[in-house]
PDB file of N, CA and C in Angstrom:
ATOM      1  N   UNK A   1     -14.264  15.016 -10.125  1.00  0.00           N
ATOM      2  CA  UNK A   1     -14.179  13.583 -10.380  1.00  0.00           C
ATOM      3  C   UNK A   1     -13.032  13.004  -9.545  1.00  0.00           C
ATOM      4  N   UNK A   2     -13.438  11.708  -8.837  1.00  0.00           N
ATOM      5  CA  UNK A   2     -12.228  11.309  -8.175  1.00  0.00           C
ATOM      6  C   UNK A   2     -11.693  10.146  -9.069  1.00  0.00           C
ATOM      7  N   UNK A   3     -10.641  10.015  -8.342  1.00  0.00           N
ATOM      8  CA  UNK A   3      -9.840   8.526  -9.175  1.00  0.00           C
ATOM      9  C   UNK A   3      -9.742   7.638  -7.685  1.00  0.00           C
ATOM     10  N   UNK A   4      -8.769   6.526  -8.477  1.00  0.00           N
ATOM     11  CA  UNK A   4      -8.198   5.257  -7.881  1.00  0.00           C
ATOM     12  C   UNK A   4      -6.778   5.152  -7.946  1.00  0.00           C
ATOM     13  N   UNK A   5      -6.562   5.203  -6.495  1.00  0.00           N
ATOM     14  CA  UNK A   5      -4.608   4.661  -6.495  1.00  0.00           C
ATOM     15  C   UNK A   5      -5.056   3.163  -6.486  1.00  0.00           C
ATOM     16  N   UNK A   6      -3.755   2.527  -6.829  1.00  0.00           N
ATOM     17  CA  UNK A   6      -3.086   1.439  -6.367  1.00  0.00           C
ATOM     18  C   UNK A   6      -2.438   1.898  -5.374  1.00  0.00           C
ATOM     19  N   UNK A   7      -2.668   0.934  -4.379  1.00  0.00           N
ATOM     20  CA  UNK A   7      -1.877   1.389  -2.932  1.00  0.00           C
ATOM     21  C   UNK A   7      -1.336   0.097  -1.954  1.00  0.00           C
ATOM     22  N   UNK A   8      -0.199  -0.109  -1.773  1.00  0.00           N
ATOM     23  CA  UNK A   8       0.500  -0.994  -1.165  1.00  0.00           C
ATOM     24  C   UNK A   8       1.201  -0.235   0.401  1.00  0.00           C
ATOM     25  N   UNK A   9       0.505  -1.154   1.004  1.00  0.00           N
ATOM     26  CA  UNK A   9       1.469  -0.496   3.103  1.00  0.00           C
ATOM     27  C   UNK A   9       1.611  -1.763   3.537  1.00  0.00           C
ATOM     28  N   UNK A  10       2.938  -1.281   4.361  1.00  0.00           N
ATOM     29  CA  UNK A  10       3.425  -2.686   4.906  1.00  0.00           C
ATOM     30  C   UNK A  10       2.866  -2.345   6.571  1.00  0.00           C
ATOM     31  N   UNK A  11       2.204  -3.581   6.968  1.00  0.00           N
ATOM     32  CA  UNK A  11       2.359  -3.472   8.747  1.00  0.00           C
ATOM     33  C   UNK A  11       3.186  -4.679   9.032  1.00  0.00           C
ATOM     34  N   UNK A  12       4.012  -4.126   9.657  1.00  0.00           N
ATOM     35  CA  UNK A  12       4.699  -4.656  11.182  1.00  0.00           C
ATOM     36  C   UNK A  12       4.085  -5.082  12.566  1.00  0.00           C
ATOM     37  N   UNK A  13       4.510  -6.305  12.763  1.00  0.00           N
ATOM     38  CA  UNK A  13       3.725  -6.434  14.385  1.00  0.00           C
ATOM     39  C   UNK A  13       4.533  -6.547  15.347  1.00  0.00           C
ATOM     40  N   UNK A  14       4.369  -5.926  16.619  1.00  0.00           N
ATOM     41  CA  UNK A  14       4.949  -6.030  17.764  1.00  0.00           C
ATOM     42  C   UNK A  14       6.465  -7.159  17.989  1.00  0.00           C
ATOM     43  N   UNK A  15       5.801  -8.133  17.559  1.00  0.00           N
ATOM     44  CA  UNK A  15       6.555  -9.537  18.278  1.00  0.00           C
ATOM     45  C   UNK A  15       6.098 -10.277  16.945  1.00  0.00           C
ATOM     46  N   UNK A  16       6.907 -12.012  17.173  1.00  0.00           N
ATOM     47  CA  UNK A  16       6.880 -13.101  17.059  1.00  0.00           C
ATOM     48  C   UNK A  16       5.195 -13.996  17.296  1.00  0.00           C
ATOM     49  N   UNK A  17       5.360 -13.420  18.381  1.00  0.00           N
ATOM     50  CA  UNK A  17       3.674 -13.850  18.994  1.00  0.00           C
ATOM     51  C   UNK A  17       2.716 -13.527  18.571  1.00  0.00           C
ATOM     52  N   UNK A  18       2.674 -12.425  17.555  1.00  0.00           N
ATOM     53  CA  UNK A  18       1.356 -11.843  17.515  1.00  0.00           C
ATOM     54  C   UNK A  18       0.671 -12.467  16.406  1.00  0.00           C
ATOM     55  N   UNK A  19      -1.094 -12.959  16.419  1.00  0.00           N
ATOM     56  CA  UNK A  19      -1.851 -13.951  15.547  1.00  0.00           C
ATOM     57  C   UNK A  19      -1.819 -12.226  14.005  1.00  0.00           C
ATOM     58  N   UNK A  20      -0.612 -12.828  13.505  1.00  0.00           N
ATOM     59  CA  UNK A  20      -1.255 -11.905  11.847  1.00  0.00           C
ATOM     60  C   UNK A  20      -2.306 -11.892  11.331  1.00  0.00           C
ATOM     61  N   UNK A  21      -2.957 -13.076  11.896  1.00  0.00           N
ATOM     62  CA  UNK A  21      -4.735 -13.586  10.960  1.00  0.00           C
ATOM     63  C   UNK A  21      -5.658 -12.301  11.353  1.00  0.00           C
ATOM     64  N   UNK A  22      -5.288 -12.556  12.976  1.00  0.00           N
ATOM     65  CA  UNK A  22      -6.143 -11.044  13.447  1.00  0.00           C
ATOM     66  C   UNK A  22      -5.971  -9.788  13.283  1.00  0.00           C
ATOM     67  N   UNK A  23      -4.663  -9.431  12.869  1.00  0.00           N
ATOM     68  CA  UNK A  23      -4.473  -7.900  12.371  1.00  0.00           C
ATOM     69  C   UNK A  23      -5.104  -7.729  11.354  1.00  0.00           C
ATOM     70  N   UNK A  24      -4.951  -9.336  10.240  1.00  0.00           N
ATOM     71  CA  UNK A  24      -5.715  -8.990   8.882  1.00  0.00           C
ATOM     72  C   UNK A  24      -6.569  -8.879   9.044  1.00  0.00           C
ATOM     73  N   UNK A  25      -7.992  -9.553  10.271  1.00  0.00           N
ATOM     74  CA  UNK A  25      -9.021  -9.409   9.701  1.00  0.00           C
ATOM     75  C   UNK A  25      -9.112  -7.644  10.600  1.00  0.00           C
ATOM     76  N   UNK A  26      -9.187  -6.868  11.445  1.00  0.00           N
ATOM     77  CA  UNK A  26      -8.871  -6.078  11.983  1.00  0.00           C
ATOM     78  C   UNK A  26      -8.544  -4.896  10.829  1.00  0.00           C
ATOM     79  N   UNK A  27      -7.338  -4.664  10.351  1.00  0.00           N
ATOM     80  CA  UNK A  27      -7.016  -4.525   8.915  1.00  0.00           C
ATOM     81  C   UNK A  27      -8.385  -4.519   7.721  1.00  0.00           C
ATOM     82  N   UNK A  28      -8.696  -5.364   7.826  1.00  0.00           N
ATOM     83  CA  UNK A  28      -9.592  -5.682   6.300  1.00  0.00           C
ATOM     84  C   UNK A  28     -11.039  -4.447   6.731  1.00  0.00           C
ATOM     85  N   UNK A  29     -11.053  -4.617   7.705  1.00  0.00           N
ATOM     86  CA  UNK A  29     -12.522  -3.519   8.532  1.00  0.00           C
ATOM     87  C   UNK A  29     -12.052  -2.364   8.236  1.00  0.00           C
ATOM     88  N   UNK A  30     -10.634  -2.120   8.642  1.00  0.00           N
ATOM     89  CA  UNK A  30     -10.304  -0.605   8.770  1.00  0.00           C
ATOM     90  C   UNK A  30     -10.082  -0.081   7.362  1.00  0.00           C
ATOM     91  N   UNK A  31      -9.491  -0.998   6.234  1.00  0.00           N
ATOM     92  CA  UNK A  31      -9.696  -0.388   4.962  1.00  0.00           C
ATOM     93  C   UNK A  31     -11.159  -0.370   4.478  1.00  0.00           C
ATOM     94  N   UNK A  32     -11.852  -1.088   4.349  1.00  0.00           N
ATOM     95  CA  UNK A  32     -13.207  -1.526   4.125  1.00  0.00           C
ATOM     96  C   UNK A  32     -13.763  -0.005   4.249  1.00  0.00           C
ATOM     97  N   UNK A  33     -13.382   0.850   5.743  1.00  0.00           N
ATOM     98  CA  UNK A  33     -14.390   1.321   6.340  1.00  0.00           C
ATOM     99  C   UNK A  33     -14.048   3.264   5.626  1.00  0.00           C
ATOM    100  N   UNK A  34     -12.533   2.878   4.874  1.00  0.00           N
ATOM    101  CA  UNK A  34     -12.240   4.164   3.500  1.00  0.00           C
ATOM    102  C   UNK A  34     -12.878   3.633   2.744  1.00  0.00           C
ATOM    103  N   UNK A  35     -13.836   2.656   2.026  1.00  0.00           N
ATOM    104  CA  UNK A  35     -13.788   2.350   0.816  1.00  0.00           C
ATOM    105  C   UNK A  35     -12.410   1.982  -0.111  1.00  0.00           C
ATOM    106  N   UNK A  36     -12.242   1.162   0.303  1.00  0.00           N
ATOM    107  CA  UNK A  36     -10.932   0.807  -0.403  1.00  0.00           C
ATOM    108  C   UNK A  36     -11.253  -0.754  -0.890  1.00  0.00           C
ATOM    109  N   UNK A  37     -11.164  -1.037  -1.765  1.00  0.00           N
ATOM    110  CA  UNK A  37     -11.604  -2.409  -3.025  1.00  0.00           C
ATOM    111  C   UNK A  37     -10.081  -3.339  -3.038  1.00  0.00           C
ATOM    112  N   UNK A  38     -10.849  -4.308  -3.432  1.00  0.00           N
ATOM    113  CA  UNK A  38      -9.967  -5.332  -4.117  1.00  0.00           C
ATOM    114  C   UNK A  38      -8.873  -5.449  -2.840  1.00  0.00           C
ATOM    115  N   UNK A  39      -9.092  -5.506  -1.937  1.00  0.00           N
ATOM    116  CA  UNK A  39      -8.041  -5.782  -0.874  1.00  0.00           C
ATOM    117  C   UNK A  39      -7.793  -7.153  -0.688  1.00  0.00           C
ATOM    118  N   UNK A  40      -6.090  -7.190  -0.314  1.00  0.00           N
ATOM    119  CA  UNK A  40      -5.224  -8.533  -0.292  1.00  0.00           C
ATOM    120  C   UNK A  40      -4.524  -8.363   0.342  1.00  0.00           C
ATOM    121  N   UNK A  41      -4.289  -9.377   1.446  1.00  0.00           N
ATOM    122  CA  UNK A  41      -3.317  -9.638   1.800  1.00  0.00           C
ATOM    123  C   UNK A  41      -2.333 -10.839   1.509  1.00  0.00           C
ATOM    124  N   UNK A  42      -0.814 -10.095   1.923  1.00  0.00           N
ATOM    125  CA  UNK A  42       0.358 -11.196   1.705  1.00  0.00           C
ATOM    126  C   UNK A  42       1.125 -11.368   3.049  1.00  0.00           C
ATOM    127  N   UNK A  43       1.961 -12.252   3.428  1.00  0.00           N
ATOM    128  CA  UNK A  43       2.469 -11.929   4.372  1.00  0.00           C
ATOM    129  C   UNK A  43       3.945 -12.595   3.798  1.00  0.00           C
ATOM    130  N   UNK A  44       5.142 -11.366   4.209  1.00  0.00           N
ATOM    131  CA  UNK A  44       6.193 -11.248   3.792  1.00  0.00           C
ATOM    132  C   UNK A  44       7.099 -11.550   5.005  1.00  0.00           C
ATOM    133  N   UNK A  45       8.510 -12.337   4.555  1.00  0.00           N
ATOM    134  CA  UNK A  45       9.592 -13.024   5.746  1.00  0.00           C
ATOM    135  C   UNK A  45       9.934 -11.304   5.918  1.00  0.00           C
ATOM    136  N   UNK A  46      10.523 -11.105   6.986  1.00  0.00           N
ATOM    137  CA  UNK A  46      11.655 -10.408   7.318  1.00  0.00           C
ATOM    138  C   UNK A  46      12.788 -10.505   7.800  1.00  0.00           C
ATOM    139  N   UNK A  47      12.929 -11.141   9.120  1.00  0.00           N
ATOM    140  CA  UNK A  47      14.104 -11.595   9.339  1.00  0.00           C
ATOM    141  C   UNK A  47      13.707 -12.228  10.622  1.00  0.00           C
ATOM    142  N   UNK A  48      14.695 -13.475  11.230  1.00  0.00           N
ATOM    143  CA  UNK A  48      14.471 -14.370  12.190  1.00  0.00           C
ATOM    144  C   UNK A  48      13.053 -14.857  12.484  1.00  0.00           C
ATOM    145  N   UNK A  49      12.339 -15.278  11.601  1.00  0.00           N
ATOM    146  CA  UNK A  49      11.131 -15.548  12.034  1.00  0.00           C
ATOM    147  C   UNK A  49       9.868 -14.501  11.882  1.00  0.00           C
ATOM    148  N   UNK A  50      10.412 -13.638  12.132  1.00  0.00           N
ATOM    149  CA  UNK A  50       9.687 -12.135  11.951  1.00  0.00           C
ATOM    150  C   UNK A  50       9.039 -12.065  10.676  1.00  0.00           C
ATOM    151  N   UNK A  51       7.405 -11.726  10.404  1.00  0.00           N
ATOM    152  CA  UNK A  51       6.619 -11.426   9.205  1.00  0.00           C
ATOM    153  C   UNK A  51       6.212  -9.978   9.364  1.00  0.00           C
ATOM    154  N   UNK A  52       5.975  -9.658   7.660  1.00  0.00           N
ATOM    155  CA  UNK A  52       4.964  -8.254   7.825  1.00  0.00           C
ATOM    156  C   UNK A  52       4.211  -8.560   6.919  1.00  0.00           C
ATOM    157  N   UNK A  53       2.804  -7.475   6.677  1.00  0.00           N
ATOM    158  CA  UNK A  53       1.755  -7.878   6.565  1.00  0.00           C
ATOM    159  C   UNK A  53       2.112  -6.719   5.318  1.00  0.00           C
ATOM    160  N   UNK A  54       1.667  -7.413   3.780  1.00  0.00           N
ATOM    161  CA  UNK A  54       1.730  -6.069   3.105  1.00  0.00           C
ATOM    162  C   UNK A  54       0.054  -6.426   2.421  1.00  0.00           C
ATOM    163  N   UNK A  55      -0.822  -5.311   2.254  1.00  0.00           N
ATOM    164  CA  UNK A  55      -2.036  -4.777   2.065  1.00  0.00           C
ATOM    165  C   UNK A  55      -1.809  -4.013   0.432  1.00  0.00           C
ATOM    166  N   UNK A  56      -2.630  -4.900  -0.397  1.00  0.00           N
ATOM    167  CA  UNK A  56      -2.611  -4.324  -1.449  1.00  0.00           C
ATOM    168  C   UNK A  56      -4.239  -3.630  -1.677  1.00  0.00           C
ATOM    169  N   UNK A  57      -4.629  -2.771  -2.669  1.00  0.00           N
ATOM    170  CA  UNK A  57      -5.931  -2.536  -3.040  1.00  0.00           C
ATOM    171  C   UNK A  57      -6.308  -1.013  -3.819  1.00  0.00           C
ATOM    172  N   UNK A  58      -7.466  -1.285  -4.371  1.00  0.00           N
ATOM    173  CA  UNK A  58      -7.721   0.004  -5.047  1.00  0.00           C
ATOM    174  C   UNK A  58      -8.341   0.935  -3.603  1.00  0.00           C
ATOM    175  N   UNK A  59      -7.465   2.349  -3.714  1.00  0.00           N
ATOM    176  CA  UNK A  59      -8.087   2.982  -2.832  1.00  0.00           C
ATOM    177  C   UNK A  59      -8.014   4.586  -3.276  1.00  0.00           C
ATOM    178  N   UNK A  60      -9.602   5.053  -2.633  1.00  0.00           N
ATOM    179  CA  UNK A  60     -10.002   6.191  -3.015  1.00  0.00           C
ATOM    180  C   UNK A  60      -9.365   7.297  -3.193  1.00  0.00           C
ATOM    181  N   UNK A  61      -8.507   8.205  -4.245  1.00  0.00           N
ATOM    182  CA  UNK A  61      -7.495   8.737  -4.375  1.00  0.00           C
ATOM    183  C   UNK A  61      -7.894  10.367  -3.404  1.00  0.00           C
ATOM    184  N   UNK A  62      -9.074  10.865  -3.251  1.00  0.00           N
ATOM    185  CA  UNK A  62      -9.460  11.676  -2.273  1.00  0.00           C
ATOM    186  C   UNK A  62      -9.348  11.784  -1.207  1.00  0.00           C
ATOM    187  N   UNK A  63      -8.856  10.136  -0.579  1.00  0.00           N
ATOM    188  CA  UNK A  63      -8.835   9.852   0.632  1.00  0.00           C
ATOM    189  C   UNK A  63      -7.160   9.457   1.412  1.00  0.00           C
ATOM    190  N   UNK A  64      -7.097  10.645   2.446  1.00  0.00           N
ATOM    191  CA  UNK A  64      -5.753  10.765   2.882  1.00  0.00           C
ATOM    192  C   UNK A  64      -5.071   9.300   3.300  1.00  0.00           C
ATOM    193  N   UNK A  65      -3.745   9.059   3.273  1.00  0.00           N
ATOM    194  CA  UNK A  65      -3.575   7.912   3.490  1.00  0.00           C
ATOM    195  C   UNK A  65      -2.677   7.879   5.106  1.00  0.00           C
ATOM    196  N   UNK A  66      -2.741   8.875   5.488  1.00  0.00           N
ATOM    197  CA  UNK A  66      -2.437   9.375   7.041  1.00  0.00           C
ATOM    198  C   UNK A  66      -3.585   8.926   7.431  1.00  0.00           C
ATOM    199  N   UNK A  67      -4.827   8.633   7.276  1.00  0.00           N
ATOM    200  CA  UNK A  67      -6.051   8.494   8.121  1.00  0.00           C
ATOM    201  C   UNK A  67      -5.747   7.089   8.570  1.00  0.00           C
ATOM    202  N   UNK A  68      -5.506   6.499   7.168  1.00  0.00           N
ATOM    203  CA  UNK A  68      -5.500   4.869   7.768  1.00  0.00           C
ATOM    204  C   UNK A  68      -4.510   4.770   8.083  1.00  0.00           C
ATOM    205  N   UNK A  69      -3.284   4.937   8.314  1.00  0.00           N
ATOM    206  CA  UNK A  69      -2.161   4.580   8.748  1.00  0.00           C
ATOM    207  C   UNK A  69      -1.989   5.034   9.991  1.00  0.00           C
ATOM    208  N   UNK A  70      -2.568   5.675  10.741  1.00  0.00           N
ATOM    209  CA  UNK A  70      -3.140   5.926  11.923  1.00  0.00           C
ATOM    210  C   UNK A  70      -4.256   4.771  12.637  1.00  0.00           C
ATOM    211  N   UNK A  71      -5.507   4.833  11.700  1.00  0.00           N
ATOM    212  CA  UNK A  71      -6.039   3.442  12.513  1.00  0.00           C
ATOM    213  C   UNK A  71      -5.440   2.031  12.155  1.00  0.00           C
ATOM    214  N   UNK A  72      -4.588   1.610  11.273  1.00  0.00           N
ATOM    215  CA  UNK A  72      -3.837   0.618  11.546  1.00  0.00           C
ATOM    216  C   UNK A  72      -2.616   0.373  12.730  1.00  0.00           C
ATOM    217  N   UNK A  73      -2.334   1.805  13.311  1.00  0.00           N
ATOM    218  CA  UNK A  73      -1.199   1.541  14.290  1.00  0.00           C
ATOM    219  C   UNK A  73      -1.841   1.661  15.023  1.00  0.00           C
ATOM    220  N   UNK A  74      -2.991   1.661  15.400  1.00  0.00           N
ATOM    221  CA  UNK A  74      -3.786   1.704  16.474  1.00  0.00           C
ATOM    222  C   UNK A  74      -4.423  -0.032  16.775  1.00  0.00           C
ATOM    223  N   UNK A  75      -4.277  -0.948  15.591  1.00  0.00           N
ATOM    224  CA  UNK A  75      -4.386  -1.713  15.753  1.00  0.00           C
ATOM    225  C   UNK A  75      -3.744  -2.965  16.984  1.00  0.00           C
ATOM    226  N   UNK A  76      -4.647  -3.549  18.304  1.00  0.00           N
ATOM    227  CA  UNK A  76      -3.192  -4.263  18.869  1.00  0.00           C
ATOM    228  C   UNK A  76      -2.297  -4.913  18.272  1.00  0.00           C
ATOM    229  N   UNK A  77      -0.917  -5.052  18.398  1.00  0.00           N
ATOM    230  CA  UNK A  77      -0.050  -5.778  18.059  1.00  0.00           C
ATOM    231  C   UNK A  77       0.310  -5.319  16.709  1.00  0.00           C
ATOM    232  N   UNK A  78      -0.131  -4.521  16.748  1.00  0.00           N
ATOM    233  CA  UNK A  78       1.183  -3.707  15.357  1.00  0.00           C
ATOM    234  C   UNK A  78       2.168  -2.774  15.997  1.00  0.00           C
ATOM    235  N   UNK A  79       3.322  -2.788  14.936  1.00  0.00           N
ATOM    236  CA  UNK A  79       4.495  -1.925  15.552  1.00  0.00           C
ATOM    237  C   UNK A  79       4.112  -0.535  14.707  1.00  0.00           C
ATOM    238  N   UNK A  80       4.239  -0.784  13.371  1.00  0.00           N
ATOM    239  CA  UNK A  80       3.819   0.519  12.492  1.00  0.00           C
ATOM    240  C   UNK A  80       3.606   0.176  11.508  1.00  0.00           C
ATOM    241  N   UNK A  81       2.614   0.875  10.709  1.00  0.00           N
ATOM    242  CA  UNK A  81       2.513   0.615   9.031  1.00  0.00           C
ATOM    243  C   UNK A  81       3.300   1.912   8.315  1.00  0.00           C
ATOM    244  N   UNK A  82       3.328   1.987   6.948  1.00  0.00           N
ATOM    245  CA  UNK A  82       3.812   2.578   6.537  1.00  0.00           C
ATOM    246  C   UNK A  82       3.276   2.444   4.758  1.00  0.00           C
ATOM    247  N   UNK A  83       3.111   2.942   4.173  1.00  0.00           N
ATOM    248  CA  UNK A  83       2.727   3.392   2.634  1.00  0.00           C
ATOM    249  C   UNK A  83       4.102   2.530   1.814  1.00  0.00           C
ATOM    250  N   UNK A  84       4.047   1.360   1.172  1.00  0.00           N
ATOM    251  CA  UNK A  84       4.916   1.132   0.231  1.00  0.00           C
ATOM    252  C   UNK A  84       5.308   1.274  -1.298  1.00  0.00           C
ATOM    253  N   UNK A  85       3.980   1.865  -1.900  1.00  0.00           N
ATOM    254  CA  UNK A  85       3.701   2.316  -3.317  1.00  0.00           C
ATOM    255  C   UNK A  85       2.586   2.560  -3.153  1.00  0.00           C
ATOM    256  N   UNK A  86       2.565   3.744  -3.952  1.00  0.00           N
ATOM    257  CA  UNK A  86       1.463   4.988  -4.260  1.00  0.00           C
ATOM    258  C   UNK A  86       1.163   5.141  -5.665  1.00  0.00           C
ATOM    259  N   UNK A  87       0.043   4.343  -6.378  1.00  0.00           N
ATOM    260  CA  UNK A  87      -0.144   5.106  -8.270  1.00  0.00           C
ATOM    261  C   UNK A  87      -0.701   4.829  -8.858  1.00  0.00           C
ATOM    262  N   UNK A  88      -1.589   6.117  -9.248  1.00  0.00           N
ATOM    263  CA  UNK A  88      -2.707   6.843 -10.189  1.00  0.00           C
ATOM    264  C   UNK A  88      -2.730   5.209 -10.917  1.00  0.00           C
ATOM    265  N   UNK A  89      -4.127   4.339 -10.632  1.00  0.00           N
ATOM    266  CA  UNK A  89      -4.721   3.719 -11.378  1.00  0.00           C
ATOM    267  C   UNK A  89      -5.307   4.035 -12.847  1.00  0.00           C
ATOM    268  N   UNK A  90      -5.241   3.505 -13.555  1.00  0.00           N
ATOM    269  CA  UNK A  90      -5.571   4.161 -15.169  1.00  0.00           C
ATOM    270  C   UNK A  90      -6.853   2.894 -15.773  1.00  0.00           C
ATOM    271  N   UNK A  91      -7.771   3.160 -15.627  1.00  0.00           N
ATOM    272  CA  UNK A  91      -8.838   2.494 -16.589  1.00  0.00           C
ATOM    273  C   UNK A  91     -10.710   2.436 -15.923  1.00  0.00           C
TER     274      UNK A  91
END
């Protein structure tokens, strides 16, 4: 039997310049394409102007989270993602 994380990753983009709309939708394919539900995005200040993109959603607890964090930095105009909370969904 598998379960469901809650799973939160932050991406980073390159620059100032880069359209966030398009990483999200870019983003939204590449989780989509784990089966991963209920996906949201937020986009968070960082500093001088600078945003990151944090990705919330139910995602398949079978499913490595190195896979996608790989095709998200593969995304153009990201710097890196990274896993921000990881946990065992309950219901």
């Amino acid at each position: 039997m598998s379960g469901t994380v809650a799973l939160k990753m932050k991406i980073l983009p390159t620059g100032l310049d880069i359209d966030l709309k398009e990483i999200e939708k870019h983003a939204l394919h590449a989780m989509e394409s784990f089966k991963a539900k209920n996906i949201s995005f937020l986009q968070e200040p960082i500093a001088f102007g600078l945003k990151a993109i944090v990705i919330s959603c139910a995602w398949p607890e079978e499913t490595s989270v190195d896979e996608i964090e790989n095709k998200l930095n593969a995304i153009k105009g990201v710097s890196s993602s990274e896993v921000i909370d990881y946990r065992r969904a309950f219901g």
